[in-house]
Protein backbone atom coordinates (compact mmCIF):
# COMPACT_ATOMS: atom_id res chain seq x y z
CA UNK A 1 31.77 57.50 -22.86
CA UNK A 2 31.26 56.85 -26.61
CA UNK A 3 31.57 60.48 -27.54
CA UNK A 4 35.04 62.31 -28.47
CA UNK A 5 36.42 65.04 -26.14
CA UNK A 6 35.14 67.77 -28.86
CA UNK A 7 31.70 66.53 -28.24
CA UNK A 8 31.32 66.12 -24.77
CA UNK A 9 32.80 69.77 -24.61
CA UNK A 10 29.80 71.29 -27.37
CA UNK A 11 27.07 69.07 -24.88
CA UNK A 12 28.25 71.00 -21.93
CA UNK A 13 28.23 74.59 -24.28
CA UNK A 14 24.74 73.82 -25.56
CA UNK A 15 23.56 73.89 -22.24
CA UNK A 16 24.27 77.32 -21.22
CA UNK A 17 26.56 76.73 -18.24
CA UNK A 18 28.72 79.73 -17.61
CA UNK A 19 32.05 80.67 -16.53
CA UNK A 20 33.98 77.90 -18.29
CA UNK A 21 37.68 78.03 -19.61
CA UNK A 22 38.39 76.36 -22.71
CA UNK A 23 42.11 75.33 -22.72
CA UNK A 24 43.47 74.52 -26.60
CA UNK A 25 46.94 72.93 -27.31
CA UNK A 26 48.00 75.38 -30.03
CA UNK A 27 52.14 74.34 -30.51
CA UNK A 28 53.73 71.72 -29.81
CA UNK A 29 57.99 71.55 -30.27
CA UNK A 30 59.41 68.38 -29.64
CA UNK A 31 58.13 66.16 -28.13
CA UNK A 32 54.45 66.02 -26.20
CA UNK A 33 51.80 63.37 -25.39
CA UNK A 34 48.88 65.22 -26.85
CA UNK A 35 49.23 67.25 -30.45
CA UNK A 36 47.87 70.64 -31.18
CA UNK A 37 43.91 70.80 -31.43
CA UNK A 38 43.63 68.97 -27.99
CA UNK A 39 41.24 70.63 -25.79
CA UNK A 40 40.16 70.34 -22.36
CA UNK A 41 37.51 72.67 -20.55
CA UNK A 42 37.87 73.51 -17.25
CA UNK A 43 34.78 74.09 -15.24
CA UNK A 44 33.53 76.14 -12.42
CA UNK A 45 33.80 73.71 -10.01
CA UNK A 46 37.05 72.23 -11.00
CA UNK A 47 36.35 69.53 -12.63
CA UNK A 48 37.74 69.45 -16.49
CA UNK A 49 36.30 68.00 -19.77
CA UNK A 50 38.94 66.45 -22.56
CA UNK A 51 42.71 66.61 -21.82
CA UNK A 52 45.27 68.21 -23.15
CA UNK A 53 48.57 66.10 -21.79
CA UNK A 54 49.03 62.73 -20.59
CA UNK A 55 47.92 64.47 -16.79
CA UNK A 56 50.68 66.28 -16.20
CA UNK A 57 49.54 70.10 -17.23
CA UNK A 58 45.92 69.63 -16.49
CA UNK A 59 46.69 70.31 -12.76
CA UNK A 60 48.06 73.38 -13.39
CA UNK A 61 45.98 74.91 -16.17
CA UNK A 62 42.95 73.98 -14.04
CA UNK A 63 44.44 76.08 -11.27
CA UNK A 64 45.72 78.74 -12.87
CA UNK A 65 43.20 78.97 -15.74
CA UNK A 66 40.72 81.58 -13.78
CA UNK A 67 43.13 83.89 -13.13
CA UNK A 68 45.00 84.40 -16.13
CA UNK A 69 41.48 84.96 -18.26
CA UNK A 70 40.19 86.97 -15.43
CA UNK A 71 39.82 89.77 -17.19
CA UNK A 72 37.85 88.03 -19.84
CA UNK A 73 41.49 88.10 -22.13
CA UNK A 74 42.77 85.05 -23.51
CA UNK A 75 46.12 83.73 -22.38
CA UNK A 76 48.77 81.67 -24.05
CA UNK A 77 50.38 79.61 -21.28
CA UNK A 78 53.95 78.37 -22.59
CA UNK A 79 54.97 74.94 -21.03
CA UNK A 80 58.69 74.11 -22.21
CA UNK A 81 60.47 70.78 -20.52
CA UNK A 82 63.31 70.62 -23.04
CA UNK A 83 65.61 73.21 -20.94
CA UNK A 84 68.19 71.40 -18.18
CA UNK A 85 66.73 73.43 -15.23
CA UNK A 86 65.68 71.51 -12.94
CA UNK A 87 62.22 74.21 -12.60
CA UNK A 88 60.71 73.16 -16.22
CA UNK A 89 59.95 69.45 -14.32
CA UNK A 90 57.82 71.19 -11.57
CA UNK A 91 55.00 69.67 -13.76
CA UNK A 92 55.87 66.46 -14.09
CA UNK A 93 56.23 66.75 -17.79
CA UNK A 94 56.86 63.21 -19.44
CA UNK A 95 58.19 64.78 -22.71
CA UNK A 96 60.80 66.65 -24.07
CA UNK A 97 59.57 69.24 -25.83
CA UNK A 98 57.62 72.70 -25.80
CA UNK A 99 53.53 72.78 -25.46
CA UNK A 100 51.79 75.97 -25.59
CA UNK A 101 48.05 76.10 -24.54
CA UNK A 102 45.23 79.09 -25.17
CA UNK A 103 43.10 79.92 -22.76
CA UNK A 104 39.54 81.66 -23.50
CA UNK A 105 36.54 82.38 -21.46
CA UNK A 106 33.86 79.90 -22.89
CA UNK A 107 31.14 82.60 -23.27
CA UNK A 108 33.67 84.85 -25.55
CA UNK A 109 32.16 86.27 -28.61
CA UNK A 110 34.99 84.46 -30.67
CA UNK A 111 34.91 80.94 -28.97
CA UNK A 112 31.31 81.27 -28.61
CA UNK A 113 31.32 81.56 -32.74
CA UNK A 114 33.92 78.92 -33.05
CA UNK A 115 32.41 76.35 -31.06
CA UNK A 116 28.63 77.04 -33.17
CA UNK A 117 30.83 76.57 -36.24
CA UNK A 118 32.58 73.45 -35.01
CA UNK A 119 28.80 72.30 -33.66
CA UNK A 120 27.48 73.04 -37.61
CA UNK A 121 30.66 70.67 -39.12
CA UNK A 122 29.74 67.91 -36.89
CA UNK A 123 25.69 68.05 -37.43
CA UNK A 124 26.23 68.32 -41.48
CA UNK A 125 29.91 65.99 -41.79
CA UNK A 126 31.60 68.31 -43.42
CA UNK A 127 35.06 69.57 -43.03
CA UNK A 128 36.27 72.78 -41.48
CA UNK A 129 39.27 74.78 -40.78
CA UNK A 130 39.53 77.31 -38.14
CA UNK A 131 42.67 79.92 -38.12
CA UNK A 132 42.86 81.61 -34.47
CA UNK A 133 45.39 84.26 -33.33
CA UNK A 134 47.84 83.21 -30.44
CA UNK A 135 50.23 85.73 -30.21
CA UNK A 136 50.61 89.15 -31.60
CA UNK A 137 53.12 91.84 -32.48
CA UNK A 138 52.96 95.42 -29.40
CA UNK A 139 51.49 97.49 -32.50
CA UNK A 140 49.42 94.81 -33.45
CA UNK A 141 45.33 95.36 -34.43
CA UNK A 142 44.38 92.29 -34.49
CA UNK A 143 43.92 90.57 -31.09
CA UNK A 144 44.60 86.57 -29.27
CA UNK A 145 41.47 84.86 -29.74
CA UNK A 146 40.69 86.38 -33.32
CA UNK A 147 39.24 83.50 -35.85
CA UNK A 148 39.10 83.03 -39.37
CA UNK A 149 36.63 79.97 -40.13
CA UNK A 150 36.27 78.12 -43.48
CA UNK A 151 34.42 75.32 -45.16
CA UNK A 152 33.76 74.28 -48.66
CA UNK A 153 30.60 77.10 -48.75
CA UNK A 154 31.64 80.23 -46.77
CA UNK A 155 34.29 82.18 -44.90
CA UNK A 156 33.55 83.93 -41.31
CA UNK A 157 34.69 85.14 -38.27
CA UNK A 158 36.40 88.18 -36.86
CA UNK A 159 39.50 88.09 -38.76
CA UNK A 160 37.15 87.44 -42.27
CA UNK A 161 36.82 91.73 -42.98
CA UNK A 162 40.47 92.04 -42.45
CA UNK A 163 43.56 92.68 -44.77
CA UNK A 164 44.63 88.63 -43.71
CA UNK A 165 41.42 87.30 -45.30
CA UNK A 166 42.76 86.01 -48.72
CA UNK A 167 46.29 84.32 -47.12
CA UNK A 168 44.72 82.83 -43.99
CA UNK A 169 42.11 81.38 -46.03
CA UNK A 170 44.74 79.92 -48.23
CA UNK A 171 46.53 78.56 -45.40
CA UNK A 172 43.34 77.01 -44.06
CA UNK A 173 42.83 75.53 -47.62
CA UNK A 174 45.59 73.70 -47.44
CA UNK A 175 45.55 72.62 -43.77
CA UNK A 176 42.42 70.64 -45.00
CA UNK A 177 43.60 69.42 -48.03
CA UNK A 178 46.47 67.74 -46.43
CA UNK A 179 44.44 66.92 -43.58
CA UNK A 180 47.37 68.77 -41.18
CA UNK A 181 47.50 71.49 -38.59
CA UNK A 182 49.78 74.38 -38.51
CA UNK A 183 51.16 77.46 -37.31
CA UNK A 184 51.33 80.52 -39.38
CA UNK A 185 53.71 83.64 -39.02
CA UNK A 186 51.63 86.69 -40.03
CA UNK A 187 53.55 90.24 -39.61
CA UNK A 188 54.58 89.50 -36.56
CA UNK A 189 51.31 87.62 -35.65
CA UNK A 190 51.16 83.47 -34.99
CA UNK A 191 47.96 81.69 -35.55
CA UNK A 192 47.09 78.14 -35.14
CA UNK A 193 45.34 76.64 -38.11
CA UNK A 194 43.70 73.83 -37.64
CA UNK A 195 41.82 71.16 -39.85
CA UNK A 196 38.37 70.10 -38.56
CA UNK A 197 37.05 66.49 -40.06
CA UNK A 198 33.97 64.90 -39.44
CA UNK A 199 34.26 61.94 -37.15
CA UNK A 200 35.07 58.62 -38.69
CA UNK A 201 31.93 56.73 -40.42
CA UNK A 202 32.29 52.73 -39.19
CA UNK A 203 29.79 50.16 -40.62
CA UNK A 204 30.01 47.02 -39.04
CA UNK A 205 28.31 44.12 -41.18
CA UNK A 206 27.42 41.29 -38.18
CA UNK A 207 25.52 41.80 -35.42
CA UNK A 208 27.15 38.69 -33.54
CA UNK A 209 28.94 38.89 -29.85
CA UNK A 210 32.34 39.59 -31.55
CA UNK A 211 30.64 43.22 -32.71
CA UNK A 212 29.89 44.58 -29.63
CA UNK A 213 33.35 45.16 -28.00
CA UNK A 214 34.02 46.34 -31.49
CA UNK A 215 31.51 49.18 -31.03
CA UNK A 216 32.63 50.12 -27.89
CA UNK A 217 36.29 50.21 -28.65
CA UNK A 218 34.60 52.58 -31.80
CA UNK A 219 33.04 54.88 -29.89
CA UNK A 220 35.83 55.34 -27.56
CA UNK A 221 37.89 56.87 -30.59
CA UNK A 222 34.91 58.67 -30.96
CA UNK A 223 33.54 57.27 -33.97
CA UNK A 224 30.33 57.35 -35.80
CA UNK A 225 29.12 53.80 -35.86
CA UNK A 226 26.38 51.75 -37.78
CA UNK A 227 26.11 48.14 -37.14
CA UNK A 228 24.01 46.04 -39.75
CA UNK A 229 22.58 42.80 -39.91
CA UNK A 230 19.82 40.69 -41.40
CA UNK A 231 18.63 39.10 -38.24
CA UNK A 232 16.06 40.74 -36.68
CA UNK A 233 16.94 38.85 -33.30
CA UNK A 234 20.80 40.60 -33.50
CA UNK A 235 19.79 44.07 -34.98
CA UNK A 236 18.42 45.41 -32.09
CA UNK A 237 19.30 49.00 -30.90
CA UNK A 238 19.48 47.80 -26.83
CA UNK A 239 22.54 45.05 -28.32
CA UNK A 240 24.32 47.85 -29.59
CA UNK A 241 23.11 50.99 -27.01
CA UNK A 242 26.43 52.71 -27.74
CA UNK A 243 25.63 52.61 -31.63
CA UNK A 244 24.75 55.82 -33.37
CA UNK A 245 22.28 53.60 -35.98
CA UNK A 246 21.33 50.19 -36.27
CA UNK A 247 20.17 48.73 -39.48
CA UNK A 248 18.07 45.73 -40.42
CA UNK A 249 19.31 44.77 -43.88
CA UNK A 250 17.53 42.25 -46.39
CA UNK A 251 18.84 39.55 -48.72
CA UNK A 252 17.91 41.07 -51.47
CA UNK A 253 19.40 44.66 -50.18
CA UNK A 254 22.46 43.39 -48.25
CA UNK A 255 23.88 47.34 -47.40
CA UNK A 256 20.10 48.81 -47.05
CA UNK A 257 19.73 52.20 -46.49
CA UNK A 258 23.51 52.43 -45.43
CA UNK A 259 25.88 55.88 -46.81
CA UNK A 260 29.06 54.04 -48.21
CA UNK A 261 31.75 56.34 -50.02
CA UNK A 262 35.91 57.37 -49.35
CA UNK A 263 35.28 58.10 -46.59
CA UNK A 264 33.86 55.54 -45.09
CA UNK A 265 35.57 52.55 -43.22
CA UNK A 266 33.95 48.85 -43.39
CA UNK A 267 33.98 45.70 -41.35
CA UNK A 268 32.74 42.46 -42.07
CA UNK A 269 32.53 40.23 -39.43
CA UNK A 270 29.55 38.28 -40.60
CA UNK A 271 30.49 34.80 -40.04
CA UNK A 272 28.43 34.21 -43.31
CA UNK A 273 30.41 33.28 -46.57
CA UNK A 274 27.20 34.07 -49.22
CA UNK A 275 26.48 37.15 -47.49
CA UNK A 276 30.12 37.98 -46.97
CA UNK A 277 30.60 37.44 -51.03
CA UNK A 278 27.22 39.78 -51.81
CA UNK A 279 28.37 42.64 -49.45
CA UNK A 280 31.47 42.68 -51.22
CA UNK A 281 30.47 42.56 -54.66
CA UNK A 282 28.03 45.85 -53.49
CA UNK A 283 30.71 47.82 -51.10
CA UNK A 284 34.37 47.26 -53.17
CA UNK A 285 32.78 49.55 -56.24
CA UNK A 286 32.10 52.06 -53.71
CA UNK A 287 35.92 52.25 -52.91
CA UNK A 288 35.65 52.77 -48.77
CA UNK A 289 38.14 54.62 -46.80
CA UNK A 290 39.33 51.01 -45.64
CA UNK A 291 37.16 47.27 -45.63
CA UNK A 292 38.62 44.66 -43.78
CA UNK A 293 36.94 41.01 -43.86
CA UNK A 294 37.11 38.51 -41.15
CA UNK A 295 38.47 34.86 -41.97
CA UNK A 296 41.46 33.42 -42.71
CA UNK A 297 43.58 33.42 -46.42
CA UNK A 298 41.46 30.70 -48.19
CA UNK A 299 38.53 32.06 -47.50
CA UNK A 300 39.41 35.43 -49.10
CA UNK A 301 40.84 33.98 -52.27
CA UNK A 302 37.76 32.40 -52.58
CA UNK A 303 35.74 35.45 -51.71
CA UNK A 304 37.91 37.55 -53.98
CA UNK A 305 37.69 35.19 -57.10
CA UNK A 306 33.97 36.49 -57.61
CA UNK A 307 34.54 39.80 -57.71
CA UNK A 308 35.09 42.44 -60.71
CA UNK A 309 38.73 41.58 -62.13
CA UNK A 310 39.46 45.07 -62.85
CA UNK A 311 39.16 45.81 -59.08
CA UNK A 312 41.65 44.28 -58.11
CA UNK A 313 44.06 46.99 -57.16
CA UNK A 314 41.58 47.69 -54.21
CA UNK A 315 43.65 47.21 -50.78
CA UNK A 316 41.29 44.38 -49.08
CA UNK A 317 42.28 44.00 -45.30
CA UNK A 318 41.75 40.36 -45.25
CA UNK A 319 42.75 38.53 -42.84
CA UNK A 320 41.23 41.86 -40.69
CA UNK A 321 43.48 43.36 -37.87
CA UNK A 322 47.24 43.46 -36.68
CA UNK A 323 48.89 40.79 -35.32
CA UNK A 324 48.30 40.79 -31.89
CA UNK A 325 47.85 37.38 -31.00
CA UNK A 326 44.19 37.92 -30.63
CA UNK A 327 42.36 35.23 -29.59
CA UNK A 328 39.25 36.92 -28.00
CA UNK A 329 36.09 38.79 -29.15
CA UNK A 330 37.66 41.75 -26.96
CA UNK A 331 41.10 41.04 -28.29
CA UNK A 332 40.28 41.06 -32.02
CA UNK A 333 38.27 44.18 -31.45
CA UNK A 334 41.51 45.75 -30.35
CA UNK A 335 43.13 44.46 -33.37
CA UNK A 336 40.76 45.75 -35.86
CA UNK A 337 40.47 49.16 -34.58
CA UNK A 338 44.34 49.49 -34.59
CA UNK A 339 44.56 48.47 -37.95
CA UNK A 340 42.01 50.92 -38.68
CA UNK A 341 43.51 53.27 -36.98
CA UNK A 342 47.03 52.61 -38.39
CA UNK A 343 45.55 52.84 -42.10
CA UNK A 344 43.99 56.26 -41.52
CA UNK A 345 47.28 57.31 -40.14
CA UNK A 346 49.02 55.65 -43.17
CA UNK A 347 51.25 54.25 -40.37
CA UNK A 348 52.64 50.17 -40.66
CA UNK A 349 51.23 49.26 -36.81
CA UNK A 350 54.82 48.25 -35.96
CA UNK A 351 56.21 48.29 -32.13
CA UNK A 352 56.69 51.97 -31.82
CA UNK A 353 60.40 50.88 -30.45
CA UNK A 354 60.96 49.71 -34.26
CA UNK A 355 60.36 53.30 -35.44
CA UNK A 356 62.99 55.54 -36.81
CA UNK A 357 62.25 59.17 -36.02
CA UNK A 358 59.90 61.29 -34.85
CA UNK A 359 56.32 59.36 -33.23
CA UNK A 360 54.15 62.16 -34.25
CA UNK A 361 54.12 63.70 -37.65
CA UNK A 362 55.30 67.31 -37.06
CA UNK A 363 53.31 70.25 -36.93
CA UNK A 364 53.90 72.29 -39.65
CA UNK A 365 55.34 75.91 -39.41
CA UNK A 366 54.62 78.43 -41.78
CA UNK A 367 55.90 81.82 -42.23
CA UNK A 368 54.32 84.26 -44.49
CA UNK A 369 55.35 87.90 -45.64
CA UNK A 370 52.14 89.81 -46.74
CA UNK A 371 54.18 91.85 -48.71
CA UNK A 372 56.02 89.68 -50.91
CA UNK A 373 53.17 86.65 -50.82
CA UNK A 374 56.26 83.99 -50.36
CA UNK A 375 55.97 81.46 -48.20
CA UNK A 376 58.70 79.11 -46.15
C-alpha cells in the first residue's frame, strides 16, 4: 500500500464518510501480537482499515463494534486469554496475555479533534502525544473518550480546562521524551498516553535496480522515502512511483536539496566509490539517525580513511544489513530494512528464539495521586 495504517485511516476521515468505528488497542498485559496505539477502523459495510491483532479480534470487534457505540458512547472491550477457561479461546487468541481495545464513533467531537491533531503532526513532522480516558471511577466527571493533546507549541483538547491539565501533560512529556506509551492511574481514572512520531525519513543514495525493492519494503513500514541520484536516466519519479520525492543530485552538490539531521536514516547503495566517499564526507557531520553503506570491509576502511578523524565514534553500518544470507536485490532489501529497523528499536536482530525475556518492551504503568503529586 505504501502508506501506514494511521494514514490510510486519516484518507478515509478526510473524506467525510460517516458512521465509522475507530477501534484503538489501549492495554496490553502479557503477551499480544499488536502493542497499544494499534488501530483499526471498522466501516459501514464491514470492511476494516489497520489491525489491531494478528486476525484473531478483528472478527469480533467488527461485529460487535456497532452495537456497543450505538449510543454514540465509547466502549472499552476487554479481551483476556491468560485465564485456563476454556471460553477466553473462543477468539482464537494466539497470545497469552490481556488486550483491551476503545471503541469511538469516528464522527465524535473528541476523535474527530484527535484525528485533525494527529493529521497536523504528520503534515508538519513533528511529534505529539495524546492522553485519552479509558475507564473511569461511578462519581467520575470526566468521561471515556476525553483527550488531552500536546506538542512542543500548545496543549488542547477536552481534558486541557480541567484540574488534570498540569500532571497529564507531564505524563505526556515524558511519554515523548522516552519515545514510550503508557497507562496512567488518575483518581480512579485510566488513560492511555500515547507518543505520536513523525514517520521515519529514508534517503536512499542510488537509483539502481537494487533500490527499488528497497522502497517498497520502505513504504510498507510506512516510511517517508527520498531516493537520490545523479543520473537523470535512474532519477525518474515513474522508477520509484511508491517514493514520496525523487531527487536529481549534482557532482558538485552530491545531497542537493535533501533534509539530513538525527532523525534521519541513510542508505548508500550507489555502486560508486568517489561518490560513495563525497556523500560521506557531507552526511557523517550531519550525525543521521542511522547510515549504512553498501560494500564489503575493504572498501569501507578505505572509504573511512578520508574522513574527519575526530568522527570516528560515529556508528557506520558498513557492511549494510543483517546477516541473512542475502544474495538478491529483494533479499538485501529485506536485510537493510531489518537492520534499520533493529537500530531504531535498539534491538541486536538476533533469532527471536535467542532472546531472554519479554519480545516487546512493556507498556509502562503509571499511577498518580493528585493529592500527594508522587508517582509509582
Amino acid at each position: 500500500m505504501g502508506m501506514s495504517e494511521l494514514e490510510l485511516i486519516l484518507n478515509y476521515w478526510r473524506a467525510g464518510a460517516p458512521g465509522a468505528v475507530l477501534a484503538t488497542v489501549v492495554h496490553v498485559k502479557g503477551s499480544a501480537y499488536r502493542r497499544p496505539g494499534a488501530r483499526m477502523l471498522i466501516l459501514p459495510d464491514g470492511r476494516h482499515i489497520g489491525s489491531i491483532s494478528g486476525g484473531c479480534l478483528e472478527g469480533d470487534v467488527c461485529q460487535k463494534a456497532w452495537w456497543l457505540t450505538q449510543d454514540a458512547k465509547p466502549a472499552l472491550r476487554v479481551y483476556d486469554s491468560m485465564s485456563d477457561d476454556d471460553a477466553v479461546w473462543e477468539f482464537g487468541l494466539g497470545c497469552n496475555g490481556v488486550v483491551q481495545v476503545l471503541l469511538e464513533r469516528i464522527d465524535s467531537p473528541d476523535v474527530n479533534e484527535s484525528l485533525h491533531y494527529l493529521e497536523a503532526s504528520l503534515v508538519n513532522r513533528t511529534p505529539a502525544a495524546i492522553a485519552t480516558v479509558i475507564s473511569t471511577s461511578p462519581a467520575s466527571s470526566l468521561k471515556v473518550g476525553s483527550r488531552l493533546m500536546l506538542d512542543d507549541t500548545h496543549v488542547s483538547g477536552s481534558l486541557a480546562g480541567t484540574k488534570h491539565r498540569s500532571t497529564l501533560s507531564e505524563h505526556a512529556r515524558v511519554a515523548l521524551r522516552e519515545g514510550t506509551n503508557r497507562t496512567v492511574e488518575l483518581e480512579g481514572h485510566q488513560l492511555f498516553i500515547e507518543a505520536i512520531h513523525p514517520p521515519l525519513p529514508l534517503v536512499i543514495f542510488g537509483a539502481g535496480p537494487d533500490a527499488i525493492p528497497l522502497v517498497s519494503l520502505a513504504k510498507l513500514l510506512g516510511w517517508c522515502v527520498t531516493v537520490a541520484d545523479g543520473r537523470p536516466a535512474y532519477a525518474r519519479q515513474d522508477r520509484f512511483a511508491q517514493a514520496d520525492r525523487v531527487v536529481l543530485t549534482s557532482a558538485d552538490d552530491p545531497i542537493g536539496s535533501i533534509a539530513i539531521d538525527r532523525a534521519t536514516a541513510v542508505v548508500l547503495i550507489t555502486h560508486n566509490y568517489p561518490q560513495d566517499r563525497k556523500l560521506l564526507e557531507c552526511i557523517v557531520p550531519l550525525l543521521p539517525r542511522y547510515l549504512g553503506v553498501l560494500g564489503p570491509h575493504i572498501r569501507t576502511r578505505r572509504l573511512l580513511e578520508h574522513l574527519d578523524p575526530t568522527m570516528d565514534r560515529f556508528e557506520l553500518h558498513a557492511p549494510i544489513g543483517l546477516d541473512i544470507g542475502a544474495e538478491t536485490p529483494e533479499g538485501i532489501a529485506i536485510s537493510i530494512v531489518a537492520e534499520i529497523q533493529a537500530t531504531l528499536a535498539g534491538r541486536t536482530g538476533e533469532m527471536l528464539k535467542l532472546r531472554r525475556g519479554s519480545i516487546h518492551a512493556r507498556e509502562q504503568t503509571e499511577e498518580t495521586a493528585m493529592q500527594t503529586g508522587t508517582r509509582t
